[in-house]
Structures are given as structure tokens and as C-alpha cells.
PDB file of N, CA and C in Angstrom:
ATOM      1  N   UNK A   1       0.856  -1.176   0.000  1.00  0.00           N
ATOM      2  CA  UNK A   1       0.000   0.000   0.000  1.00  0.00           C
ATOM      3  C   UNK A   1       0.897   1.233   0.000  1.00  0.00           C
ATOM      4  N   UNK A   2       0.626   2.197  -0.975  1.00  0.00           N
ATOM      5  CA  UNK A   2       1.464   3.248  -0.697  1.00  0.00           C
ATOM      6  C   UNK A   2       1.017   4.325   0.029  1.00  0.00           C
ATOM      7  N   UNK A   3       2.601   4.830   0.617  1.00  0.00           N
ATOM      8  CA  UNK A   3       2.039   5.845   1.627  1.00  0.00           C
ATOM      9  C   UNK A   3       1.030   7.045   0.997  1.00  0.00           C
ATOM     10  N   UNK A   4       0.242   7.392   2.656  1.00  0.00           N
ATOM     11  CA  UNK A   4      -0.825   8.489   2.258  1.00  0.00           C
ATOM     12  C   UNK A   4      -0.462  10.022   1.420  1.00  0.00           C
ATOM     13  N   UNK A   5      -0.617  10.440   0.868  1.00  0.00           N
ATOM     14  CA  UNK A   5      -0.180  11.771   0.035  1.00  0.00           C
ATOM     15  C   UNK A   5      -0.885  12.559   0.909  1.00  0.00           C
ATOM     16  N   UNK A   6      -0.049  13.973   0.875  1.00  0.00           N
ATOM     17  CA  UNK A   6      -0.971  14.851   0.893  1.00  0.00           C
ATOM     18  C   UNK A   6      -2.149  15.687   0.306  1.00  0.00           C
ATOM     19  N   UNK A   7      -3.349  15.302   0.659  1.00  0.00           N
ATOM     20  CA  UNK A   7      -4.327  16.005   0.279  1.00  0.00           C
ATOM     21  C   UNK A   7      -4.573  17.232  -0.207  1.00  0.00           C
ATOM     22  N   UNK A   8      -4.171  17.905   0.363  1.00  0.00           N
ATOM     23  CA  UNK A   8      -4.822  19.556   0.734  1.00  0.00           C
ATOM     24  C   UNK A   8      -3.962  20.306  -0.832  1.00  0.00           C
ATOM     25  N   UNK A   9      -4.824  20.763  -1.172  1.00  0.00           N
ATOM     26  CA  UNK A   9      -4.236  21.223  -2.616  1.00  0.00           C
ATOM     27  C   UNK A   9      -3.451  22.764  -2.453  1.00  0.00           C
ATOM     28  N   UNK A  10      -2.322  22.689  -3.011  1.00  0.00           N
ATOM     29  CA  UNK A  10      -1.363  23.844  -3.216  1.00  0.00           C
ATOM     30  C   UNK A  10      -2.277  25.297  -3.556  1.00  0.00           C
ATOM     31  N   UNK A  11      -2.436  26.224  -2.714  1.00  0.00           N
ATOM     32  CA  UNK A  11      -2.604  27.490  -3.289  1.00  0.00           C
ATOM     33  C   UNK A  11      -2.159  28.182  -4.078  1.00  0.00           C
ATOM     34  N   UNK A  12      -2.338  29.101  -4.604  1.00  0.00           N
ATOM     35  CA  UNK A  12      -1.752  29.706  -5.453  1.00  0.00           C
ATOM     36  C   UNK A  12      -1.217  30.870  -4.608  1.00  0.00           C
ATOM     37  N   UNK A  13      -0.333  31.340  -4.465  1.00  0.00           N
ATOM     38  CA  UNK A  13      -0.024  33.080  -3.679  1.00  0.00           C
ATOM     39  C   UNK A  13       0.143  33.914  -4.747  1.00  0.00           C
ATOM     40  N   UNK A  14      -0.082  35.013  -4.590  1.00  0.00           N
ATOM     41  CA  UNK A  14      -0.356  36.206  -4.935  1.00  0.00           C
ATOM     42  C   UNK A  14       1.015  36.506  -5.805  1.00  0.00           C
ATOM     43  N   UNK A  15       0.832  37.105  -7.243  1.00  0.00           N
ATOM     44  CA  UNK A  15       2.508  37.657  -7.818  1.00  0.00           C
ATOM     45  C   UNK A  15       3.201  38.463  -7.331  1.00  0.00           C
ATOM     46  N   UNK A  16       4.355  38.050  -6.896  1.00  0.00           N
ATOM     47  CA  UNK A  16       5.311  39.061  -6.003  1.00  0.00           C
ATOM     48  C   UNK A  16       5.584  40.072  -7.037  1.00  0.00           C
ATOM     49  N   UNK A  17       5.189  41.578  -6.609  1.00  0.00           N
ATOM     50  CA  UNK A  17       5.073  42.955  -6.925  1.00  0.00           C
ATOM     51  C   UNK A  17       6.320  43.730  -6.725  1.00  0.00           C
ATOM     52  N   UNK A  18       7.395  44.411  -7.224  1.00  0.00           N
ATOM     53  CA  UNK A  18       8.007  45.381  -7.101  1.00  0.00           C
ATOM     54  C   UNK A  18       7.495  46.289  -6.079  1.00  0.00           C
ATOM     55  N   UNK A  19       8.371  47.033  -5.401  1.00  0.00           N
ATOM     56  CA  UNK A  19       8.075  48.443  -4.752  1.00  0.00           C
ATOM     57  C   UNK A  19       7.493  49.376  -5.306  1.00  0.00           C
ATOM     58  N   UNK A  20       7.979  49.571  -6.421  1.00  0.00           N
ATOM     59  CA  UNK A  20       7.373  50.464  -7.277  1.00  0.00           C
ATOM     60  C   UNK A  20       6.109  50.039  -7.674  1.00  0.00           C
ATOM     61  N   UNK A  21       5.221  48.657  -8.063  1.00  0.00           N
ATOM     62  CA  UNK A  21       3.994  48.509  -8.332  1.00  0.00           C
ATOM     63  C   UNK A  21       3.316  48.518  -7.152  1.00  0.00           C
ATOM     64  N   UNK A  22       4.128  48.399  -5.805  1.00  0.00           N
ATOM     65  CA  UNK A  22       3.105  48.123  -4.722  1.00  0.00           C
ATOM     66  C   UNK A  22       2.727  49.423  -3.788  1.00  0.00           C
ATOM     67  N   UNK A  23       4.031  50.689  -4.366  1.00  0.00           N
ATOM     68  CA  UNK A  23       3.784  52.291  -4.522  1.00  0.00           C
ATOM     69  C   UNK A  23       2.868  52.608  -5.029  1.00  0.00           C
ATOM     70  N   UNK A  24       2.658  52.556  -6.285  1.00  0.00           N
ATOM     71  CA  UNK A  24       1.502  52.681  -7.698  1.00  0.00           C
ATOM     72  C   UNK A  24       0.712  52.369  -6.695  1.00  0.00           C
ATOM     73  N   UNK A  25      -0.150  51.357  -6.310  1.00  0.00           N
ATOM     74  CA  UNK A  25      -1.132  50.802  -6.014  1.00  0.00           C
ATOM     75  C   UNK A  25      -1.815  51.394  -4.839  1.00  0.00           C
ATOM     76  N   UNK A  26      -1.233  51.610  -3.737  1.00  0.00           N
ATOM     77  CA  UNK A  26      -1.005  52.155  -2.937  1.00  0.00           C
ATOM     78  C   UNK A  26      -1.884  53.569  -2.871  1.00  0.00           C
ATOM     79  N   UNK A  27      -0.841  54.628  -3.854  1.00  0.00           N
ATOM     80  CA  UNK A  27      -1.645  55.530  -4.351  1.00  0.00           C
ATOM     81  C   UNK A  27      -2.664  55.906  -4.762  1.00  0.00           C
ATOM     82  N   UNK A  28      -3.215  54.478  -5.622  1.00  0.00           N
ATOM     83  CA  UNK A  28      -3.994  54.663  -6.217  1.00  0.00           C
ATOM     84  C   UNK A  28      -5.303  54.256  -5.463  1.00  0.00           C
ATOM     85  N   UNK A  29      -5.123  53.355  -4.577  1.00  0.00           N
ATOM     86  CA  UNK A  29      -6.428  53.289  -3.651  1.00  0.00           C
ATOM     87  C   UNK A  29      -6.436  54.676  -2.670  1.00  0.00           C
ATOM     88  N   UNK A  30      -5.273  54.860  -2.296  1.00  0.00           N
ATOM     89  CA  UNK A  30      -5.365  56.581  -1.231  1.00  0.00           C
ATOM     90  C   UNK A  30      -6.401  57.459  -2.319  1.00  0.00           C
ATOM     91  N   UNK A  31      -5.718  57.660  -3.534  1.00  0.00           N
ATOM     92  CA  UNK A  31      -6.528  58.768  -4.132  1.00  0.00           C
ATOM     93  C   UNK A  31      -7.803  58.500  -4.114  1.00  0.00           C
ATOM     94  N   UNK A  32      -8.166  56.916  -4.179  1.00  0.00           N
ATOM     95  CA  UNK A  32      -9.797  56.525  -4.533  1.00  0.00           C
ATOM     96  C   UNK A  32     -10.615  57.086  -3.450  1.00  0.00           C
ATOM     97  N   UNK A  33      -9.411  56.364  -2.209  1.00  0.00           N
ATOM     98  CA  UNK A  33     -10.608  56.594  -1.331  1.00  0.00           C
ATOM     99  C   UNK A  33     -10.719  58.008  -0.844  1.00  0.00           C
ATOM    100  N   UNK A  34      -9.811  58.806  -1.242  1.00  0.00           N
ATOM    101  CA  UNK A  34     -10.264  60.590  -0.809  1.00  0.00           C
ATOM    102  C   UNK A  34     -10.885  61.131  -1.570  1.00  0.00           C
ATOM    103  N   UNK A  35     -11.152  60.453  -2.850  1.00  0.00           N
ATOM    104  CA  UNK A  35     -12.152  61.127  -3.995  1.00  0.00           C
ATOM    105  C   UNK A  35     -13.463  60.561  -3.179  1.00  0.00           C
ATOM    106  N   UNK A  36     -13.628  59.650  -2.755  1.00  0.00           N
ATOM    107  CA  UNK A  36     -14.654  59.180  -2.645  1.00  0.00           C
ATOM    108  C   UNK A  36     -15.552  59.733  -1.757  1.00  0.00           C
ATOM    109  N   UNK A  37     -14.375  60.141  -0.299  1.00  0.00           N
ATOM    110  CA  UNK A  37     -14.952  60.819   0.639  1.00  0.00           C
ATOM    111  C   UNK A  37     -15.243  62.188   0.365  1.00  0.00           C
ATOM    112  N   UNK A  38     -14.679  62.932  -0.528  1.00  0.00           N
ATOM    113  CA  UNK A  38     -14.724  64.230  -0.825  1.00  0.00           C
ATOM    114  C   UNK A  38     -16.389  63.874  -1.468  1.00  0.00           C
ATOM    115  N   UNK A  39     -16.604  63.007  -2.090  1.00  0.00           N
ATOM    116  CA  UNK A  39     -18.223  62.468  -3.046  1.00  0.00           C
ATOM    117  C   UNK A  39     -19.275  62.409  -2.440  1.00  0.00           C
ATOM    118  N   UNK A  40     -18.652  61.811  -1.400  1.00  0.00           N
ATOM    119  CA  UNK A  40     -19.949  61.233   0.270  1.00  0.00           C
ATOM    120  C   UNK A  40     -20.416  63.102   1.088  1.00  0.00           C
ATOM    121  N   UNK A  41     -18.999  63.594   1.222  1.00  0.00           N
ATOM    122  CA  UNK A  41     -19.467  64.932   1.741  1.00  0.00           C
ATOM    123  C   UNK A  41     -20.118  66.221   0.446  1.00  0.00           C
ATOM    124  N   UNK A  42     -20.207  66.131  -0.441  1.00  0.00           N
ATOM    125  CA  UNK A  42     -20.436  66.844  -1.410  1.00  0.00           C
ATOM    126  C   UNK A  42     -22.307  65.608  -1.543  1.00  0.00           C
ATOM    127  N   UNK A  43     -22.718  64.883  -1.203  1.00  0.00           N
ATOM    128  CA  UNK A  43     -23.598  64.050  -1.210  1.00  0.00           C
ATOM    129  C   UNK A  43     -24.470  64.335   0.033  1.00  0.00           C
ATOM    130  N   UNK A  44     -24.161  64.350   0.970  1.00  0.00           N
ATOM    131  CA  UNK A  44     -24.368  64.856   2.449  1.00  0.00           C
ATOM    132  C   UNK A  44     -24.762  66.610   2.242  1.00  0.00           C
ATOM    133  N   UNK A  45     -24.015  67.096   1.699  1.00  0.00           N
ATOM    134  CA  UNK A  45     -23.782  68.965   1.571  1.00  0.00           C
ATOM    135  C   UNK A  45     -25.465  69.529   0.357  1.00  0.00           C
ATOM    136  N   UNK A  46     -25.764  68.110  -0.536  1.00  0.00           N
ATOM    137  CA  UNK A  46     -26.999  68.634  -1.514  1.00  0.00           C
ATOM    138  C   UNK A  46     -26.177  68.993  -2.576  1.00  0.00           C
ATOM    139  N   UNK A  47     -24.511  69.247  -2.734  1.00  0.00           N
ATOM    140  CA  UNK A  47     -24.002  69.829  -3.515  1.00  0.00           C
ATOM    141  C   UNK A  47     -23.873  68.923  -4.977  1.00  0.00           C
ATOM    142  N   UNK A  48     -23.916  67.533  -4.376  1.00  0.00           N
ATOM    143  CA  UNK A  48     -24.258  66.276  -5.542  1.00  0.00           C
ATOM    144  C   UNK A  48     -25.331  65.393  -5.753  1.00  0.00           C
ATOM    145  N   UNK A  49     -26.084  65.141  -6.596  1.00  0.00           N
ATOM    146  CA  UNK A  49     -27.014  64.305  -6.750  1.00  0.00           C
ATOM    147  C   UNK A  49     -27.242  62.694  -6.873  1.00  0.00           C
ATOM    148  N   UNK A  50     -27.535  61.633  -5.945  1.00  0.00           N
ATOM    149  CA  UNK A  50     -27.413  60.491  -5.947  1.00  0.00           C
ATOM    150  C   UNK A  50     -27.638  59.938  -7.412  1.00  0.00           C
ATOM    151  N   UNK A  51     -28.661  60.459  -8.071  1.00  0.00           N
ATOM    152  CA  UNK A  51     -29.269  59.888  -9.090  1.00  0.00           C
ATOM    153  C   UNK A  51     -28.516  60.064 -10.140  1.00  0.00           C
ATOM    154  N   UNK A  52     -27.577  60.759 -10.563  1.00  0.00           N
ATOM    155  CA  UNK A  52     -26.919  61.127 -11.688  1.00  0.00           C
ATOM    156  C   UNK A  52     -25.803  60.166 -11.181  1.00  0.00           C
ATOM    157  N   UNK A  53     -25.178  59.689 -10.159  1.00  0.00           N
ATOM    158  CA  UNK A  53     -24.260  58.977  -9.792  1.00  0.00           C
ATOM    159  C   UNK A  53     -24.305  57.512 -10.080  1.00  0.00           C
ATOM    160  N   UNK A  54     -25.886  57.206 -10.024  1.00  0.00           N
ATOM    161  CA  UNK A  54     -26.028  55.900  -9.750  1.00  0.00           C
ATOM    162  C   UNK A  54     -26.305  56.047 -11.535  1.00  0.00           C
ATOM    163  N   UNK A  55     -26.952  56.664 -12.304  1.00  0.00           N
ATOM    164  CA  UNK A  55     -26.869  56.564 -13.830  1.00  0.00           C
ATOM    165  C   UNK A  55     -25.442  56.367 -14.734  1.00  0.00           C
ATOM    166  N   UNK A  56     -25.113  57.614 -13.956  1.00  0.00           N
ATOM    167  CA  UNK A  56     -23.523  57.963 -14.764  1.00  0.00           C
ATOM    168  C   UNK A  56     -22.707  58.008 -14.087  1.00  0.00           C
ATOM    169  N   UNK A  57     -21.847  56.778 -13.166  1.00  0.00           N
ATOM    170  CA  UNK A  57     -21.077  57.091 -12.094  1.00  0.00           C
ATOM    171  C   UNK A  57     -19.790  56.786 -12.598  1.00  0.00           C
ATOM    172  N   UNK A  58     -18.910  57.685 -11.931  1.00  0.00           N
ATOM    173  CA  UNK A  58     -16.975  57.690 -12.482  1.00  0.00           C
ATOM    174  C   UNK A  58     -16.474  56.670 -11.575  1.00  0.00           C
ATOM    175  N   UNK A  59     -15.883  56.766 -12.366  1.00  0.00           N
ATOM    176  CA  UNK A  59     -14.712  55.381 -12.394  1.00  0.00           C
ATOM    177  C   UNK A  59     -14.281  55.016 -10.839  1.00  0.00           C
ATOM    178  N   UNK A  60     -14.312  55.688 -10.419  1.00  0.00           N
ATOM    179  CA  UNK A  60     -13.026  55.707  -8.891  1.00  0.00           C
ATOM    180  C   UNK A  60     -14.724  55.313  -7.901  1.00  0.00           C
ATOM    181  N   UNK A  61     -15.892  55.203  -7.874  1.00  0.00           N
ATOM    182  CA  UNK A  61     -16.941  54.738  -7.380  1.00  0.00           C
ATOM    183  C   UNK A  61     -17.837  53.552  -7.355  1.00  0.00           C
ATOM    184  N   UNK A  62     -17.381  52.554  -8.700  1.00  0.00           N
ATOM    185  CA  UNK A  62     -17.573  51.846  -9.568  1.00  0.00           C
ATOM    186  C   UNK A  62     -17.431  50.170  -7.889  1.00  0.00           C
ATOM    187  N   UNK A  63     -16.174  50.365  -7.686  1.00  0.00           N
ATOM    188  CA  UNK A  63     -16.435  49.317  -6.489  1.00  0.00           C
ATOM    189  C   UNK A  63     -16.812  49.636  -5.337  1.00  0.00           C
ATOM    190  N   UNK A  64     -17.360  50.862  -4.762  1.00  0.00           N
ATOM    191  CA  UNK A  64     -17.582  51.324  -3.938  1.00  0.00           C
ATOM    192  C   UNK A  64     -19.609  50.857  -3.250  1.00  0.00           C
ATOM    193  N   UNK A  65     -19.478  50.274  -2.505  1.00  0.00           N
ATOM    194  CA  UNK A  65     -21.002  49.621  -2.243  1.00  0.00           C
ATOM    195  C   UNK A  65     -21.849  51.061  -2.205  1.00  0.00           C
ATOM    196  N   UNK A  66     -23.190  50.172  -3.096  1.00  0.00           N
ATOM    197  CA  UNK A  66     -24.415  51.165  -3.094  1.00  0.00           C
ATOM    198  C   UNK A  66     -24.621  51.211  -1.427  1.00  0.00           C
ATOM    199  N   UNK A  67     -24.842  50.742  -0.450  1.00  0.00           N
ATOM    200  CA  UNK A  67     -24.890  50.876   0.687  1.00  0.00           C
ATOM    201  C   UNK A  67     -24.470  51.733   1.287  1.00  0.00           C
ATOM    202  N   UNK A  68     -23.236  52.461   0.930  1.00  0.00           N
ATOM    203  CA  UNK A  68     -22.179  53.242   1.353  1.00  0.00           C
ATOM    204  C   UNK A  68     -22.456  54.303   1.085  1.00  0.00           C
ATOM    205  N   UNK A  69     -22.661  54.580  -0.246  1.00  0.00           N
ATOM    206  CA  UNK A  69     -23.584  56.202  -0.924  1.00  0.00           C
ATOM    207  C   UNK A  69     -24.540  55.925  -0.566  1.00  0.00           C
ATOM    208  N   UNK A  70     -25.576  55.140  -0.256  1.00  0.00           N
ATOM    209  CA  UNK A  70     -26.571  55.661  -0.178  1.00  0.00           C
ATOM    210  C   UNK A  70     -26.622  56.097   1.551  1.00  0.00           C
ATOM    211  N   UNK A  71     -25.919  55.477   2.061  1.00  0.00           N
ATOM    212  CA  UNK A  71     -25.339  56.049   3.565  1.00  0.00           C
ATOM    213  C   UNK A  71     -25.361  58.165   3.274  1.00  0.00           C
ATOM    214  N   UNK A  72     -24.643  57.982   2.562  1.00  0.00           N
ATOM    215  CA  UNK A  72     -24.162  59.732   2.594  1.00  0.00           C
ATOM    216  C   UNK A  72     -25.482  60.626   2.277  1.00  0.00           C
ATOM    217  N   UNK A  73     -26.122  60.272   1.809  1.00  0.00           N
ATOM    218  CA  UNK A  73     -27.610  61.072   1.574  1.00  0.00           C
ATOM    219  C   UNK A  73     -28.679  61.358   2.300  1.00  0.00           C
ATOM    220  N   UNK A  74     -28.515  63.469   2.642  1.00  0.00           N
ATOM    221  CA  UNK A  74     -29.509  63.276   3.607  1.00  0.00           C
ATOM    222  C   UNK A  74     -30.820  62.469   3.841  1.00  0.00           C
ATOM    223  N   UNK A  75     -31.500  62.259   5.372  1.00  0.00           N
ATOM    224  CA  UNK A  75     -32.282  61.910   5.577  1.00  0.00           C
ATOM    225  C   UNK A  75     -32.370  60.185   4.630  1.00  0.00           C
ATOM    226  N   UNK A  76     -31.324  59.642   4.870  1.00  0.00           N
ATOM    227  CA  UNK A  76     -31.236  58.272   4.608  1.00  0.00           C
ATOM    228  C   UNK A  76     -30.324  57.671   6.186  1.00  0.00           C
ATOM    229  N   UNK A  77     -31.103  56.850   6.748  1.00  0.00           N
ATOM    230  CA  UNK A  77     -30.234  55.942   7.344  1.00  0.00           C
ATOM    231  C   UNK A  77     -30.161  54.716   7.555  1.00  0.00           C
ATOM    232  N   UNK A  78     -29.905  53.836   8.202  1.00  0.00           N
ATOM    233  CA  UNK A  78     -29.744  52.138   7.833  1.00  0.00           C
ATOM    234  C   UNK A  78     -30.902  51.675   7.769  1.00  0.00           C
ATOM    235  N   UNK A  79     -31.610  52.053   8.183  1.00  0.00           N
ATOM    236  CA  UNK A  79     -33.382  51.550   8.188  1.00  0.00           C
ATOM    237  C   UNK A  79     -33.570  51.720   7.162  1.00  0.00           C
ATOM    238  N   UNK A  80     -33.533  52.927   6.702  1.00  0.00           N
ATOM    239  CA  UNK A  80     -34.210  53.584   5.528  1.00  0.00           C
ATOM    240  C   UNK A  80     -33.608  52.938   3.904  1.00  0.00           C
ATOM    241  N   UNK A  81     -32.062  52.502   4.148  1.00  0.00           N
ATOM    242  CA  UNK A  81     -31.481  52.171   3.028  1.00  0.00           C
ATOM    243  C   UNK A  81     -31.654  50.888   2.960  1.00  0.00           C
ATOM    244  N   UNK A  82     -31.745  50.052   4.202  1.00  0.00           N
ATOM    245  CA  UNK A  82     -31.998  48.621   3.945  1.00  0.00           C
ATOM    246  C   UNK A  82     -33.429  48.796   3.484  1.00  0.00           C
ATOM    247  N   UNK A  83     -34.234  49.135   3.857  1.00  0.00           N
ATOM    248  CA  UNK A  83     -35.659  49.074   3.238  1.00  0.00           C
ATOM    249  C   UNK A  83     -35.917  49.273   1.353  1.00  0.00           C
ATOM    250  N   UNK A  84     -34.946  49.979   0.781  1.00  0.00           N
ATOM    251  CA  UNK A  84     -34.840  50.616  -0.295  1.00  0.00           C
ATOM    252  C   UNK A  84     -34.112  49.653  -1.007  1.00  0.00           C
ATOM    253  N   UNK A  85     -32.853  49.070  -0.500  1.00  0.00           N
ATOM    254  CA  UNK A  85     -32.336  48.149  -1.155  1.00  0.00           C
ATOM    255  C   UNK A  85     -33.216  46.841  -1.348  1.00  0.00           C
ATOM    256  N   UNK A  86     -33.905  46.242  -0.200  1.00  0.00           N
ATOM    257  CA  UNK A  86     -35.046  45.383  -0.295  1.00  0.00           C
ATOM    258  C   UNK A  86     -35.954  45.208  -1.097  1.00  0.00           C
ATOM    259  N   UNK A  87     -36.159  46.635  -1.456  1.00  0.00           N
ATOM    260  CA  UNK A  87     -37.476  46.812  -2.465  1.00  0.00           C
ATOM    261  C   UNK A  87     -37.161  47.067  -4.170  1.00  0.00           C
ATOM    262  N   UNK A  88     -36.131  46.867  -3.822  1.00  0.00           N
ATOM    263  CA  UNK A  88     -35.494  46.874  -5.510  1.00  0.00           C
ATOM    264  C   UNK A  88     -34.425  45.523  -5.510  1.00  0.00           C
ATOM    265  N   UNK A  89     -34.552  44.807  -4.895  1.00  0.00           N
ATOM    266  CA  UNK A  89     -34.027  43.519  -4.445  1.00  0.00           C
ATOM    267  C   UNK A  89     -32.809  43.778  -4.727  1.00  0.00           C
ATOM    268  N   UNK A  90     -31.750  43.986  -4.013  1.00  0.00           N
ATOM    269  CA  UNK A  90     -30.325  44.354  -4.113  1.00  0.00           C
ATOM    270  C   UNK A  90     -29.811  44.366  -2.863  1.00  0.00           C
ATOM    271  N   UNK A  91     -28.793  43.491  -3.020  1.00  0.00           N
ATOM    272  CA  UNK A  91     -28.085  42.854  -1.933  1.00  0.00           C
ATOM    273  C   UNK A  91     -27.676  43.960  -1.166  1.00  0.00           C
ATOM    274  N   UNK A  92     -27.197  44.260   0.250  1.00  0.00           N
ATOM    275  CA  UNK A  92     -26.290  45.546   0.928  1.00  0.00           C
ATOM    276  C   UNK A  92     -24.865  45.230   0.273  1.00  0.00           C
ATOM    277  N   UNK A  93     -24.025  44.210   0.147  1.00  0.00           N
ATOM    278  CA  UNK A  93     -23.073  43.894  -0.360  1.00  0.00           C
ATOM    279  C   UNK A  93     -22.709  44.451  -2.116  1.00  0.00           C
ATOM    280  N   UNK A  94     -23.583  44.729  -2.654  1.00  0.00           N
ATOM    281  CA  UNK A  94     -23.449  44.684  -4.328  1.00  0.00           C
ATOM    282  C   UNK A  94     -22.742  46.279  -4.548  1.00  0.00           C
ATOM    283  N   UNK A  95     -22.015  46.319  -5.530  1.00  0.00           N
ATOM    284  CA  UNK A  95     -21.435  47.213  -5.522  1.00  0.00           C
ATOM    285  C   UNK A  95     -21.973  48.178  -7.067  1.00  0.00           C
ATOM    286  N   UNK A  96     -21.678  49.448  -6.948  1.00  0.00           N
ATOM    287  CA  UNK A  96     -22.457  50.315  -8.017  1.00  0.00           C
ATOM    288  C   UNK A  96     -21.796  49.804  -8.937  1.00  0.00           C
ATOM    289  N   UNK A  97     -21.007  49.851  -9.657  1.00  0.00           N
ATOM    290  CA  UNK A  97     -20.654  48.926 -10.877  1.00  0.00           C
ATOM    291  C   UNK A  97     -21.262  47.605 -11.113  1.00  0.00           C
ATOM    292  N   UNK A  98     -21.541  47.039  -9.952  1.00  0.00           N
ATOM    293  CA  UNK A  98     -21.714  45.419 -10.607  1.00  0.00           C
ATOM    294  C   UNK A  98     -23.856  45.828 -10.157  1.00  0.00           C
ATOM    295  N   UNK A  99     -24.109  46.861 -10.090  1.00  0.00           N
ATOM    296  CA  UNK A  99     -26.053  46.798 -10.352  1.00  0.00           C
ATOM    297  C   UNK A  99     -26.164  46.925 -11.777  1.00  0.00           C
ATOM    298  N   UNK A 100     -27.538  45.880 -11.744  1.00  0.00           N
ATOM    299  CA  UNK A 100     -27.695  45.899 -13.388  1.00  0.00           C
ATOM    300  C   UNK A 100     -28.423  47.218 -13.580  1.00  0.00           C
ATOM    301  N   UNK A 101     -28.856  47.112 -15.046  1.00  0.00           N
ATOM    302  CA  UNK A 101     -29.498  48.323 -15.308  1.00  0.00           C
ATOM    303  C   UNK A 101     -31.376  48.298 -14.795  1.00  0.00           C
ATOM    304  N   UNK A 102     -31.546  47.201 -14.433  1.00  0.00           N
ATOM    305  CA  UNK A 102     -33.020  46.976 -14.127  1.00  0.00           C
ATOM    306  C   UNK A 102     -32.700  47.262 -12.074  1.00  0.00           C
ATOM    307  N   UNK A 103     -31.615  46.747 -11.648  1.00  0.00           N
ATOM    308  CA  UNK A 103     -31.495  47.667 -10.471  1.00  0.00           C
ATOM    309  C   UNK A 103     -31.081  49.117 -10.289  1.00  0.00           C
ATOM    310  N   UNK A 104     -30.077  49.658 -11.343  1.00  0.00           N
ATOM    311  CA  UNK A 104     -30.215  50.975 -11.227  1.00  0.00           C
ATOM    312  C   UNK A 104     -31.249  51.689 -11.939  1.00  0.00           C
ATOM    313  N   UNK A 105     -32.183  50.910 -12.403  1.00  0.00           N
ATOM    314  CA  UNK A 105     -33.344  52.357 -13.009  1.00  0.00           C
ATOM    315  C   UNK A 105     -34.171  51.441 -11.888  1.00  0.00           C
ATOM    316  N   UNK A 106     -34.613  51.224 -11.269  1.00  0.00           N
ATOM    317  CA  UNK A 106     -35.378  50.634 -10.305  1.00  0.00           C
ATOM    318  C   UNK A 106     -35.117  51.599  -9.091  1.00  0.00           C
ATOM    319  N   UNK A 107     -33.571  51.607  -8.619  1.00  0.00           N
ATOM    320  CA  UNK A 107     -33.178  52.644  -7.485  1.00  0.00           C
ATOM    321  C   UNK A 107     -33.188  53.880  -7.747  1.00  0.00           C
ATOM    322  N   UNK A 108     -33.226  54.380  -8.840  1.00  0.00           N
ATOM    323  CA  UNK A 108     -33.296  56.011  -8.965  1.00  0.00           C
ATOM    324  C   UNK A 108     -34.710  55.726  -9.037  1.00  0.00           C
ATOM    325  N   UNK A 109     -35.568  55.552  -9.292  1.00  0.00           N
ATOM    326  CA  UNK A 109     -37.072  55.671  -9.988  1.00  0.00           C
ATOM    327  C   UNK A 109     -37.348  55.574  -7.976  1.00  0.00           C
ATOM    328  N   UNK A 110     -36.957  54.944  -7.470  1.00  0.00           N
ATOM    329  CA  UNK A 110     -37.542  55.092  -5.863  1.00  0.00           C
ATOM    330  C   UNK A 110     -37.188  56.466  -4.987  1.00  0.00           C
ATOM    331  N   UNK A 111     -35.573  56.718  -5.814  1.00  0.00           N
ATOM    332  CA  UNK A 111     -35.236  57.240  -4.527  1.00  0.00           C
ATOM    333  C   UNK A 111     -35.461  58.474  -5.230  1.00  0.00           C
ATOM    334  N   UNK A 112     -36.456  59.186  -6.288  1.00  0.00           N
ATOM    335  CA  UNK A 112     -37.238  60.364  -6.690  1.00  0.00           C
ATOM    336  C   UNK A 112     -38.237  60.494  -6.118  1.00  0.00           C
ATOM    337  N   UNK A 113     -38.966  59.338  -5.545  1.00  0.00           N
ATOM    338  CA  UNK A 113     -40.110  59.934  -4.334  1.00  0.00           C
ATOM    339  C   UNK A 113     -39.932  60.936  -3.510  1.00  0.00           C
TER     340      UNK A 113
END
């Protein structure tokens, strides 16, 4: 009988990155996430509109959870957004890039009431 093997299957790890790509990267989530917050307070302020975001939203927002913006909008809070996400059946987890177009014209068409 031959001996038992090991089972447990080899992972894969991650491609070891240069300094310089793991600089790049780095950056590039810092910038995301201060654009983002600068988005949330300009969202909060009336100075930006949810609905044009969730139609036509830029790039640097794209993985950023609908949960999260819809956090920043007055007179929205977890009650209020879980209820909204519910009713347009959309996970709290799903992110504005990955809603289809029958959830984002579904969520603007509500949140114009």
C-alpha cells in the first residue's frame, strides 16, 4: 500500500510585486478613497445628486457599495437604506458597478419619491 499523500491542494499566492507597483497601487487606492470621501461629503452637503451617480457614475466609485452612498444622503439611514435596497431587491453587499441596469433604473425611480 502506498504511503498516504498529501491532500490539501497547493494554493496559489499572490505575484510578487516590485516596490514600485506596490507604490503605484497604494496611491492609487489613497486617491480613490479621498475622492470618494470628498463624493460622500459633497452628497451629504446637496451639492451632488445620488441619481446622476447611480446613472452615470466615475470610475473611482464603480467598487464602492451602493450601501455606502446611499449612507451619505440626507435623511437616509440604515433603516431607511436597507428598506430601499429590499425593495429593488439588491443585496447591501453589491457594488455600483456590478447593479444591473433593471437595479439601477429601479433605485433612482424610488429614490425620486
Amino acid at each position: 500500500m502506498p504511503p498516504p499523500t498529501n491532500t490539501a491542494t497547493k494554493q496559489s499566492a499572490a505575484p510578487e510585486r516590485s516596490l514600485t507597483q506596490r507604490l503605484d497601487a497604494l496611491n492609487r487606492a489613497n486617491d480613490v478613497r479621498t475622492r470618494r470621501a470628498k463624493l460622500k461629503k459633497d452628497l451629504k452637503a446637496g451639492r451632488c445628486s445620488i441619481h446622476t451617480l447611480l446613472l452615470d457614475p466615475p470610475e473611482f466609485i464603480l467598487t464602492a457599495k451602493v450601501f455606502d452612498m446611499l449612507l451619505a444622503v440626507p435623511k437616509y439611514g440604515r433603516v431607511k437604506v436597507n428598506k430601499v435596497l429590499t425593495q429593488c431587491r439588491i443585496s447591501p453587499s453589491k457594488t455600483i458597478g456590478g447593479l444591473s441596469e433593471r437595479q439601477r433604473n429601479e433605485l433612482v425611480r424610488l429614490l425620486h419619491r
